[in-house]
PDB file of N, CA and C in Angstrom:
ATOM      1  N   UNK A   1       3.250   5.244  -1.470  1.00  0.00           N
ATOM      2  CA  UNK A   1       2.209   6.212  -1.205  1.00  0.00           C
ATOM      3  C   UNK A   1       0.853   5.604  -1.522  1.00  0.00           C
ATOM      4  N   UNK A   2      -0.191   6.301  -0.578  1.00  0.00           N
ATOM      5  CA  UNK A   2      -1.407   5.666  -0.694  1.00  0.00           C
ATOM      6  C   UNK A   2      -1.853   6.180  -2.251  1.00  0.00           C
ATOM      7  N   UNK A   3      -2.296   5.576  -3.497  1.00  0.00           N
ATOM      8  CA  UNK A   3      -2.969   6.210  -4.508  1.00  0.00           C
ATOM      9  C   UNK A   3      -4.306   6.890  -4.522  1.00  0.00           C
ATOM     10  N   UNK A   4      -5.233   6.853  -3.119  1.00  0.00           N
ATOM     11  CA  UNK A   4      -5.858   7.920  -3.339  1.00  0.00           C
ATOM     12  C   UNK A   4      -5.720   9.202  -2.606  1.00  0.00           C
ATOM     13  N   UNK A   5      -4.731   8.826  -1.842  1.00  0.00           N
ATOM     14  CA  UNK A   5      -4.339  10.258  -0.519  1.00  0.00           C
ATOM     15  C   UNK A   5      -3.398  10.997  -1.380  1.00  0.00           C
ATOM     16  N   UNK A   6      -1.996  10.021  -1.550  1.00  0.00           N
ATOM     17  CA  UNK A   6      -0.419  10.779  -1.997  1.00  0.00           C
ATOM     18  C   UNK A   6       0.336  10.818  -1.084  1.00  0.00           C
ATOM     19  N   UNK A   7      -0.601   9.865   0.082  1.00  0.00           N
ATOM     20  CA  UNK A   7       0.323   9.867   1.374  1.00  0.00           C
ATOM     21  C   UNK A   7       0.985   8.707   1.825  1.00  0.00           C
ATOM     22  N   UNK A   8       1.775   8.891   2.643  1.00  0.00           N
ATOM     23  CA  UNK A   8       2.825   7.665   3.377  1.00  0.00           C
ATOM     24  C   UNK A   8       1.589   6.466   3.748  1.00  0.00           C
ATOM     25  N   UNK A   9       1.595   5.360   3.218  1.00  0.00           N
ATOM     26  CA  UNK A   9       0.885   4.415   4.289  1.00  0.00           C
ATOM     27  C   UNK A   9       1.268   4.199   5.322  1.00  0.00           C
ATOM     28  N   UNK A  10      -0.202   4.061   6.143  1.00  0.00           N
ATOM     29  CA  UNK A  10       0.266   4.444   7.569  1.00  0.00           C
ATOM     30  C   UNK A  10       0.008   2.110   7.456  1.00  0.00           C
ATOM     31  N   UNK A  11      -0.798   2.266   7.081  1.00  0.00           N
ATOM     32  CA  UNK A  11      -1.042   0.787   7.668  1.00  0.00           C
ATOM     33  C   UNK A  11      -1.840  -0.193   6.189  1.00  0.00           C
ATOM     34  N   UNK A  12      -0.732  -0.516   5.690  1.00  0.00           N
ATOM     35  CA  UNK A  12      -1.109  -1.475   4.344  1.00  0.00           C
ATOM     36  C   UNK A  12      -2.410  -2.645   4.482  1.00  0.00           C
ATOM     37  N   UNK A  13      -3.063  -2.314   3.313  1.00  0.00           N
ATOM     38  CA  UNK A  13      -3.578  -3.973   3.315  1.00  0.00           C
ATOM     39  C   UNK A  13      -4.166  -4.016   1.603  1.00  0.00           C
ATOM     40  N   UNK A  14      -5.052  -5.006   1.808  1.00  0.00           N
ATOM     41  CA  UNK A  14      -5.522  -5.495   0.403  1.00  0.00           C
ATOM     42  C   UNK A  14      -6.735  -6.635   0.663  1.00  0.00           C
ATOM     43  N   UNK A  15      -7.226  -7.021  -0.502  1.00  0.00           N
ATOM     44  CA  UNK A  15      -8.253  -7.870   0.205  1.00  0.00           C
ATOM     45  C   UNK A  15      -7.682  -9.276  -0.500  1.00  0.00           C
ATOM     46  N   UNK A  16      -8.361 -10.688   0.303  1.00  0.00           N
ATOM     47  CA  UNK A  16      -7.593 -11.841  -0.453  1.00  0.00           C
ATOM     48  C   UNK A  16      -8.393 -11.599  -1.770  1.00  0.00           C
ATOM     49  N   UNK A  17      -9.243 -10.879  -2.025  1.00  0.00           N
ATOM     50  CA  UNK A  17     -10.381 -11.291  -3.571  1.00  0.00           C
ATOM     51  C   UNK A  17      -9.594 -10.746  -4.652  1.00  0.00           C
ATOM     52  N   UNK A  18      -8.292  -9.861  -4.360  1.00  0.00           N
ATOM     53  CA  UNK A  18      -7.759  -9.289  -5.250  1.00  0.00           C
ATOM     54  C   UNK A  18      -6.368  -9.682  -6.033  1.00  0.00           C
ATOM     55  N   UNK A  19      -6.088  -9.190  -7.210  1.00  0.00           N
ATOM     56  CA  UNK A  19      -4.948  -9.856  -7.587  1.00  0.00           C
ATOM     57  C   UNK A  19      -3.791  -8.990  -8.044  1.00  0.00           C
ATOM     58  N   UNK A  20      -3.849  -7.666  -7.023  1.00  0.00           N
ATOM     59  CA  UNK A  20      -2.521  -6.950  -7.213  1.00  0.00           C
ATOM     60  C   UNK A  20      -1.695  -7.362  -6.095  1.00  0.00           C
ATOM     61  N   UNK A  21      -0.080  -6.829  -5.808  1.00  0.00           N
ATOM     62  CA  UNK A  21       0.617  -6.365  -4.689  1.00  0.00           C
ATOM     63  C   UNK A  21       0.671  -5.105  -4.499  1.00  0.00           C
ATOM     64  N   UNK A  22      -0.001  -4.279  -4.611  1.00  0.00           N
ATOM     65  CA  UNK A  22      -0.379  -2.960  -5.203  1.00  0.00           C
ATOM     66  C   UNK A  22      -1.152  -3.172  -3.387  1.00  0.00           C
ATOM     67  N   UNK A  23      -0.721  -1.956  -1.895  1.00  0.00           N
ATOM     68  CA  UNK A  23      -1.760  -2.256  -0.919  1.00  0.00           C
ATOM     69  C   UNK A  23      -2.555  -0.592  -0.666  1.00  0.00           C
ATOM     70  N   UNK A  24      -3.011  -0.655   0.101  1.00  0.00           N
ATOM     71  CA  UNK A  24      -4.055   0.934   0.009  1.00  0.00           C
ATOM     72  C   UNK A  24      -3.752   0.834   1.723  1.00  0.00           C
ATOM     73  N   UNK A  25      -3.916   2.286   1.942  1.00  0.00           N
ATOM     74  CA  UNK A  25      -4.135   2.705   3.376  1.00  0.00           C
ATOM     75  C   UNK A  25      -5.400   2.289   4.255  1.00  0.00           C
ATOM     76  N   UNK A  26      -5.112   1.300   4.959  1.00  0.00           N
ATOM     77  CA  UNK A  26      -6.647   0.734   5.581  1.00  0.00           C
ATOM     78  C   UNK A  26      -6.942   1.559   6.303  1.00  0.00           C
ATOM     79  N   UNK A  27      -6.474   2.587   7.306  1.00  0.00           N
ATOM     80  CA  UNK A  27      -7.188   3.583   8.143  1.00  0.00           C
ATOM     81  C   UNK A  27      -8.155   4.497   6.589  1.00  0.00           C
ATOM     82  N   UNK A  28      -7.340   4.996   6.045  1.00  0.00           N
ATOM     83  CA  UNK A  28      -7.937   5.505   5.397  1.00  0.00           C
ATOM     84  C   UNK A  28      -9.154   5.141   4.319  1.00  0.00           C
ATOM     85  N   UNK A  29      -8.986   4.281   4.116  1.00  0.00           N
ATOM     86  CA  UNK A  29     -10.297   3.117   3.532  1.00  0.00           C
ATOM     87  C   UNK A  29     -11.221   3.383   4.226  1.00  0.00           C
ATOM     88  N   UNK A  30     -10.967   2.463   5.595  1.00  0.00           N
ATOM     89  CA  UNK A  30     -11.894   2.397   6.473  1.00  0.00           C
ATOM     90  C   UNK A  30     -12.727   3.868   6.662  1.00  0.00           C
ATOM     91  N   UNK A  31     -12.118   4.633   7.123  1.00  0.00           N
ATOM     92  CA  UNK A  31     -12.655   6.233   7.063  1.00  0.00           C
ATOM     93  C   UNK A  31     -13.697   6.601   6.197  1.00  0.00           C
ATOM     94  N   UNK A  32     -13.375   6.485   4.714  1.00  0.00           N
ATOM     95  CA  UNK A  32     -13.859   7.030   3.526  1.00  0.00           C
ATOM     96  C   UNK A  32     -15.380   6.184   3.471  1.00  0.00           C
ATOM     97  N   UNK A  33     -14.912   4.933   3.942  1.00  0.00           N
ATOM     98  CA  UNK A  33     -16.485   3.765   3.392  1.00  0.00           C
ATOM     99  C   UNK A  33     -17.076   4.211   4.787  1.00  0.00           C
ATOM    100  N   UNK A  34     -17.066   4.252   5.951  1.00  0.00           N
ATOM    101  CA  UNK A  34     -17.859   4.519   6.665  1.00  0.00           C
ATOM    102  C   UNK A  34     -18.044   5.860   7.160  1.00  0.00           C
ATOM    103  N   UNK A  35     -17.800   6.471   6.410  1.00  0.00           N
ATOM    104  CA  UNK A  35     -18.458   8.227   5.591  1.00  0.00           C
ATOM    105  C   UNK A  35     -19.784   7.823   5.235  1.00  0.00           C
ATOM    106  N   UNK A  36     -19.454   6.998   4.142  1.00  0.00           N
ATOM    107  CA  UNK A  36     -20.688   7.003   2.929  1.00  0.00           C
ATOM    108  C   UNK A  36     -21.957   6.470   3.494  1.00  0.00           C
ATOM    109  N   UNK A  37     -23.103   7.276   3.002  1.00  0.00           N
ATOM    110  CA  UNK A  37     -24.041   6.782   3.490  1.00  0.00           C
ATOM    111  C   UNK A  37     -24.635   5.170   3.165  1.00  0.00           C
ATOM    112  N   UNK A  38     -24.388   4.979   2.224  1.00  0.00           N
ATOM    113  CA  UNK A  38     -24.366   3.364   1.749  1.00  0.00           C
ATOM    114  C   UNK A  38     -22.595   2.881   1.638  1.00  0.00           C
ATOM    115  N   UNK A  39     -22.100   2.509   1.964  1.00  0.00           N
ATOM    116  CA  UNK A  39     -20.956   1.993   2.474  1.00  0.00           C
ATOM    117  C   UNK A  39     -20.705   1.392   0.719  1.00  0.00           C
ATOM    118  N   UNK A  40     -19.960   1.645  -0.185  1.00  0.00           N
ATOM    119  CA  UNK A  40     -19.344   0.580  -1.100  1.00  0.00           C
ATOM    120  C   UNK A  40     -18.047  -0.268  -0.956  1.00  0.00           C
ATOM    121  N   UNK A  41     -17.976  -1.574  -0.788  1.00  0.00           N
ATOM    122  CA  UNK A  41     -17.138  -2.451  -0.190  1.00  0.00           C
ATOM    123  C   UNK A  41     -16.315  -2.631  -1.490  1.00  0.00           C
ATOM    124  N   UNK A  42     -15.532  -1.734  -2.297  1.00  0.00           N
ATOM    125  CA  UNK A  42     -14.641  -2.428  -3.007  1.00  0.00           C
ATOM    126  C   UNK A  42     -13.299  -1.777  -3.022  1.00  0.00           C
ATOM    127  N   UNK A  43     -12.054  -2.451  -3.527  1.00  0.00           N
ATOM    128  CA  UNK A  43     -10.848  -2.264  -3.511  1.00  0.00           C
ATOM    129  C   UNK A  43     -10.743  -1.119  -3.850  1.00  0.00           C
ATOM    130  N   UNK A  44     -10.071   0.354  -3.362  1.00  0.00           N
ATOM    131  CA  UNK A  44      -9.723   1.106  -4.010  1.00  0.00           C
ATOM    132  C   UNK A  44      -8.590   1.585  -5.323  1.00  0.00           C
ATOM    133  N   UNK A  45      -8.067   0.324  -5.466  1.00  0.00           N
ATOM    134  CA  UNK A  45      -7.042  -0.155  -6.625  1.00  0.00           C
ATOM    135  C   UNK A  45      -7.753  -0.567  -7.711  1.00  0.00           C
ATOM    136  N   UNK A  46      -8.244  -1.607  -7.217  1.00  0.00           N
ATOM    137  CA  UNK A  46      -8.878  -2.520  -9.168  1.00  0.00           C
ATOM    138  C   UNK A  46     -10.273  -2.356  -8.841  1.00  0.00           C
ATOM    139  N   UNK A  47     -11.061  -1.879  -7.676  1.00  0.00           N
ATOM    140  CA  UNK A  47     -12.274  -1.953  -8.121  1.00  0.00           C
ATOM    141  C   UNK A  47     -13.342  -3.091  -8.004  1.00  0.00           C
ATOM    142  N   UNK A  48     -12.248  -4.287  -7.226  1.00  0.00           N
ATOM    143  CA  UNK A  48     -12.669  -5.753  -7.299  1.00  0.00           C
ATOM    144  C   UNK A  48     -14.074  -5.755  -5.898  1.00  0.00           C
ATOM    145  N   UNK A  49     -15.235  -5.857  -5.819  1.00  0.00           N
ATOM    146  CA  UNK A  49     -16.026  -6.026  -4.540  1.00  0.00           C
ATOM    147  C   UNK A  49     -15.229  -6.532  -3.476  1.00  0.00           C
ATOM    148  N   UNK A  50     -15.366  -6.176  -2.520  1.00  0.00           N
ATOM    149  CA  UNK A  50     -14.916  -6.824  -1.158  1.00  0.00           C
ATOM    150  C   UNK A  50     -15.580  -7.134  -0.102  1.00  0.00           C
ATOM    151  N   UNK A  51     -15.592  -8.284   0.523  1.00  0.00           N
ATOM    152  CA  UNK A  51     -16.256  -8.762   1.582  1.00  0.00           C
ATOM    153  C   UNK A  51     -15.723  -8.177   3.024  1.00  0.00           C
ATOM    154  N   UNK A  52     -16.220  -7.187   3.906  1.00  0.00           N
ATOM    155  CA  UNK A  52     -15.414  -6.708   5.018  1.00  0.00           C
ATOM    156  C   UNK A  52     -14.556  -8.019   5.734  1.00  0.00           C
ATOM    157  N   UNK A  53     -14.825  -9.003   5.546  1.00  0.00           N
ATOM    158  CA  UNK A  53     -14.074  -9.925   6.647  1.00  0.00           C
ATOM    159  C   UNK A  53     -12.880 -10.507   5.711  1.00  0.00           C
ATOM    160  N   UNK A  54     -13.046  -9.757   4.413  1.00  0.00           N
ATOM    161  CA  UNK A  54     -11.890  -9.957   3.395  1.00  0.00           C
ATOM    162  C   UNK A  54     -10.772  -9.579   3.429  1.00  0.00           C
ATOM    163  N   UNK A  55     -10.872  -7.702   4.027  1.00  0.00           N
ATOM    164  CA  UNK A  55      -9.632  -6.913   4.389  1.00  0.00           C
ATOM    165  C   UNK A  55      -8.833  -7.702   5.151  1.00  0.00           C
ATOM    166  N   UNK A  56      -7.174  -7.386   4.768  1.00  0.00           N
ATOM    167  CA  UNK A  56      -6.401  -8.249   5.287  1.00  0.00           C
ATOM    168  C   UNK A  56      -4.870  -6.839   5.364  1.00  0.00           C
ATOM    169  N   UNK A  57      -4.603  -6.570   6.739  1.00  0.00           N
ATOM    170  CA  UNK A  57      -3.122  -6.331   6.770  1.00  0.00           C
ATOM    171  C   UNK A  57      -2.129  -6.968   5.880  1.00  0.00           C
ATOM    172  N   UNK A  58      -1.464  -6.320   5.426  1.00  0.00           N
ATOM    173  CA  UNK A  58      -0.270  -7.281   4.533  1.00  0.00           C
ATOM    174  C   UNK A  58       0.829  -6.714   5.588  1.00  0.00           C
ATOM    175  N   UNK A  59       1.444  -7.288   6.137  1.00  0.00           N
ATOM    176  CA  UNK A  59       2.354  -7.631   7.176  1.00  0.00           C
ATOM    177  C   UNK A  59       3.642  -7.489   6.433  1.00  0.00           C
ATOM    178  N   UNK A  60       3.970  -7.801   4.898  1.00  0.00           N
ATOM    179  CA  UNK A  60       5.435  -8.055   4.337  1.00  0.00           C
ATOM    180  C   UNK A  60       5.220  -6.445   3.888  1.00  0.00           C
ATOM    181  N   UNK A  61       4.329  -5.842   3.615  1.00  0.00           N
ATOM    182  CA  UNK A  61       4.811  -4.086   3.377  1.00  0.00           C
ATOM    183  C   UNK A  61       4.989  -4.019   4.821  1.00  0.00           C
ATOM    184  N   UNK A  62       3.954  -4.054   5.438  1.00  0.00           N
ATOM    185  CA  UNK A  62       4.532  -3.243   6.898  1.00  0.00           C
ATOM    186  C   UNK A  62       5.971  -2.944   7.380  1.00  0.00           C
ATOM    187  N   UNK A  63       6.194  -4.380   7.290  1.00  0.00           N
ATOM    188  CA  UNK A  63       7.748  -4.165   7.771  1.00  0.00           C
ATOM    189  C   UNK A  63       8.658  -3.576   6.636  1.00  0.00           C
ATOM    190  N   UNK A  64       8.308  -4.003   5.383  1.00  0.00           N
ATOM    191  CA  UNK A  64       9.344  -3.083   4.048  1.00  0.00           C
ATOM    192  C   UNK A  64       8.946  -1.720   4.865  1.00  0.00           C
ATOM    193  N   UNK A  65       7.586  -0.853   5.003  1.00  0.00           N
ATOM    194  CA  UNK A  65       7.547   0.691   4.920  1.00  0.00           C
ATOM    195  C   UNK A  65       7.944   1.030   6.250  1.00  0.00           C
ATOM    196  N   UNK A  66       8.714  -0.018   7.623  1.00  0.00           N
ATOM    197  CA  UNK A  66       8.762  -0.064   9.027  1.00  0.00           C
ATOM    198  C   UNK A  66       9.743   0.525   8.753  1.00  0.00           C
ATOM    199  N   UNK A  67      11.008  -0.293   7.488  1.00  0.00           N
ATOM    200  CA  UNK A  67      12.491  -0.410   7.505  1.00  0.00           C
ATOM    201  C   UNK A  67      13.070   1.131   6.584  1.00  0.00           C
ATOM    202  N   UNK A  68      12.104   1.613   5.974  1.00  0.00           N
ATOM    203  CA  UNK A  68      12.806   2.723   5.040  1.00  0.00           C
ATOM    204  C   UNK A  68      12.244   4.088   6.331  1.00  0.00           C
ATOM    205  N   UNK A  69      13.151   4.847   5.681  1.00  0.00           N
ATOM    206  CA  UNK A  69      13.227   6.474   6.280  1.00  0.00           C
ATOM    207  C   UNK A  69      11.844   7.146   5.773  1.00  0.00           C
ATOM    208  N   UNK A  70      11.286   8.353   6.857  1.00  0.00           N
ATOM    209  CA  UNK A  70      10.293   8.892   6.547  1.00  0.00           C
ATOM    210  C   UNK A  70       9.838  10.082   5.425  1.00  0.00           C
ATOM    211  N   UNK A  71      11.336  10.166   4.776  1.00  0.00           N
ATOM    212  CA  UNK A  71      12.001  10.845   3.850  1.00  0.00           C
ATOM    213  C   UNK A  71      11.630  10.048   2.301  1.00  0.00           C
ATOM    214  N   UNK A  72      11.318   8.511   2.266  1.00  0.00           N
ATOM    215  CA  UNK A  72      11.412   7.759   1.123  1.00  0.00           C
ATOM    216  C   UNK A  72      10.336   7.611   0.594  1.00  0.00           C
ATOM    217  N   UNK A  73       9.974   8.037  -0.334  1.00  0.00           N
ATOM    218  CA  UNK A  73       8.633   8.244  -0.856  1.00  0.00           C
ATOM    219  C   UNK A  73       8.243   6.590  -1.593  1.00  0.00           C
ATOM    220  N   UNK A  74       8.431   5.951  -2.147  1.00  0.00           N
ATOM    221  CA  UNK A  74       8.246   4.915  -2.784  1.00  0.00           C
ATOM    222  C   UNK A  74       8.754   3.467  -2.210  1.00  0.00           C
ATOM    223  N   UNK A  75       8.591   2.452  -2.500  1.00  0.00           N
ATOM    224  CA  UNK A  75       9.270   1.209  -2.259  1.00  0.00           C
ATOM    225  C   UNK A  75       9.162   0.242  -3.575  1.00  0.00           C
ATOM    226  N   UNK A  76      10.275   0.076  -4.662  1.00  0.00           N
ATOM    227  CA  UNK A  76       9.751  -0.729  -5.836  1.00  0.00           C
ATOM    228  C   UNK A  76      10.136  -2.349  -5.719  1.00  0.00           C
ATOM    229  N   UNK A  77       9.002  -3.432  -5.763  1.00  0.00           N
ATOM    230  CA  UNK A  77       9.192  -4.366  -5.596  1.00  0.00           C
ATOM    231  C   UNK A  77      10.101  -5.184  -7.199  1.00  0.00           C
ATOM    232  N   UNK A  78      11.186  -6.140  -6.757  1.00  0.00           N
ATOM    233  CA  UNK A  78      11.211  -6.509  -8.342  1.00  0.00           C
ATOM    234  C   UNK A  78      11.177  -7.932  -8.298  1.00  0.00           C
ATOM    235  N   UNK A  79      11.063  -8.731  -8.879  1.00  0.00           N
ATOM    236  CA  UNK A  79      10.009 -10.027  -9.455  1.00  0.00           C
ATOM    237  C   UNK A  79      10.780 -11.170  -8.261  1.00  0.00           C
ATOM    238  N   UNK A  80      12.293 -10.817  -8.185  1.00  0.00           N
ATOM    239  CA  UNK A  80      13.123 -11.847  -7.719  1.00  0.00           C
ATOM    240  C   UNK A  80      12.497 -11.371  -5.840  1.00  0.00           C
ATOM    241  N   UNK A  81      11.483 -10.457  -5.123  1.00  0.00           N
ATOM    242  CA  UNK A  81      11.376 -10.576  -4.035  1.00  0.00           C
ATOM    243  C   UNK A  81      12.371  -9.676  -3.017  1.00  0.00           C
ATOM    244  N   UNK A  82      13.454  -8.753  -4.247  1.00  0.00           N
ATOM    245  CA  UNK A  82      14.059  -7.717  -3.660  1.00  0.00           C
ATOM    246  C   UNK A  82      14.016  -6.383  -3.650  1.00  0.00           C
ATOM    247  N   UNK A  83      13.859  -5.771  -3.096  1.00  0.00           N
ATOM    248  CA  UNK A  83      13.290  -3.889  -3.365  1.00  0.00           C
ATOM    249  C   UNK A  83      13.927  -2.841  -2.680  1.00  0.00           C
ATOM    250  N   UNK A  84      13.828  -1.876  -3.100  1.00  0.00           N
ATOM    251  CA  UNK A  84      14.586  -0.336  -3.101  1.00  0.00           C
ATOM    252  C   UNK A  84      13.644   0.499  -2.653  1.00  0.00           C
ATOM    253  N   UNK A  85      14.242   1.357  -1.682  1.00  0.00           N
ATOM    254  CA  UNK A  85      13.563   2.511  -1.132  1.00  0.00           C
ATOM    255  C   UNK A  85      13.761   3.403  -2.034  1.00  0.00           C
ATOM    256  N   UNK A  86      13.132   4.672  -2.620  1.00  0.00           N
ATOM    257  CA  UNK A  86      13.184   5.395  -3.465  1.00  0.00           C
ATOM    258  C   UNK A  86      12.913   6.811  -2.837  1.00  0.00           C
ATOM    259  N   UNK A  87      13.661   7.877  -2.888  1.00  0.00           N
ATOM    260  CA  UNK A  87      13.427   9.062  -1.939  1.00  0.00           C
ATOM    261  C   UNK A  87      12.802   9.768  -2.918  1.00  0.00           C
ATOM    262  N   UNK A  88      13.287   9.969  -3.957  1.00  0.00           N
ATOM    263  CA  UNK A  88      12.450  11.100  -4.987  1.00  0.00           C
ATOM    264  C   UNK A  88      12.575  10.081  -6.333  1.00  0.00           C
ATOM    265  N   UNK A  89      10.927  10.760  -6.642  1.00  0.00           N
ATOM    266  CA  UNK A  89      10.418   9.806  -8.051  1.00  0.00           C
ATOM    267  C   UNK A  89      11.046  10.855  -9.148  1.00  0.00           C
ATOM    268  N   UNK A  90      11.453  12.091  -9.336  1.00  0.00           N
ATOM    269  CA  UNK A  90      11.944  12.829 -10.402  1.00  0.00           C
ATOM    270  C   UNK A  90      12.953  12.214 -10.179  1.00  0.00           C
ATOM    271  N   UNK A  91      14.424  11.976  -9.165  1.00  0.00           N
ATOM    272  CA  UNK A  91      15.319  11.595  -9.704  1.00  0.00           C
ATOM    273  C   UNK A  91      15.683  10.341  -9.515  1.00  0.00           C
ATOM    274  N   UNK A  92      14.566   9.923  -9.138  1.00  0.00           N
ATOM    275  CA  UNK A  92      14.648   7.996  -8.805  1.00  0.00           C
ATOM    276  C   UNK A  92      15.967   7.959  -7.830  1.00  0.00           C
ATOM    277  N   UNK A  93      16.324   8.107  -6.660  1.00  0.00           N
ATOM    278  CA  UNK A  93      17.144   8.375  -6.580  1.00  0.00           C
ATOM    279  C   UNK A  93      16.910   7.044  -5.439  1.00  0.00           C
ATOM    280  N   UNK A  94      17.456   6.096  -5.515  1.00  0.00           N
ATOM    281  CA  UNK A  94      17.630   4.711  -4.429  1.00  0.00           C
ATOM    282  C   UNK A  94      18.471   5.134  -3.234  1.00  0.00           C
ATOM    283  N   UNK A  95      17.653   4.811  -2.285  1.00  0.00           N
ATOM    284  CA  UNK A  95      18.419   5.457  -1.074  1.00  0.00           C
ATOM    285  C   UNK A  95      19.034   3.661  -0.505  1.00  0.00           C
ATOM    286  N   UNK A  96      17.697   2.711  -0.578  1.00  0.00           N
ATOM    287  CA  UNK A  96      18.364   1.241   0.156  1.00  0.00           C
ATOM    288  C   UNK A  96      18.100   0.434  -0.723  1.00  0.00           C
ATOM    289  N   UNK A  97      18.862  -0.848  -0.845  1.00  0.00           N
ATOM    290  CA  UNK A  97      18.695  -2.076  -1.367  1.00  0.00           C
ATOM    291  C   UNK A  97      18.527  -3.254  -0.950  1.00  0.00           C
ATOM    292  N   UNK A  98      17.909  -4.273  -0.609  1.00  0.00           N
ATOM    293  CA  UNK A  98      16.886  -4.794  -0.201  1.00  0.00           C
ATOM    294  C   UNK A  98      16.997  -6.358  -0.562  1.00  0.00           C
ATOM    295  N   UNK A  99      17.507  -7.211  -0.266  1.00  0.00           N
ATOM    296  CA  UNK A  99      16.919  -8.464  -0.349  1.00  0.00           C
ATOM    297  C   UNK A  99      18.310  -9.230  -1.460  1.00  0.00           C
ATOM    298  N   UNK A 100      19.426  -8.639  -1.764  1.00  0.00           N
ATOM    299  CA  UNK A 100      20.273  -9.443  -2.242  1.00  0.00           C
ATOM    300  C   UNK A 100      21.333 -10.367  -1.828  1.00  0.00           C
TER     301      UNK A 100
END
């Protein structure tokens, strides 16, 4: 989920200046900064400045959030590069498994 919507990402990204895997909804980014009457160019995660020609699709969520159901609220990455679709965060409840 996007952390400032609560919604499904529709279309991941991140900027290279940043140093999470943590990605934000770029439609929705995009939207919000060119609202503002002075445009602020930074990550909506850490806060890090961003250069517009910085934004970058991340292509490896895309296809993780392509492959889970529209039902799965979460996707948790774990260190070894394998991850779980997660349908509900109260009962953590793993619907797929991913990369073993």
């Amino acid at each position: 989920k996007d952390s400032n919507t609560g919604r499904r990402i529709g279309r991941p990204a991140t900027s290279v200046d940043c140093h999470h895997v943590q990605c934000f909804d770029l439609e929705h980014f995009l939207r919000g900064s060119l609202a503002e009457r002075k445009p602020t160019w930074r990550c909506p995660l850490c806060r890090v400045p961003m250069r517009p020609g910085a934004v970058r699709l991340d292509h490896l969520w895309e296809a993780m959030l392509d492959s889970v159901g529209p039902e799965d609220e979460f996707v948790e990455v774990h260190h070894d590069g394998s991850w779980v679709a997660i349908r509900s965060v109260d009962r953590m409840e793993v619907i797929k498994h991913y990369g073993e």
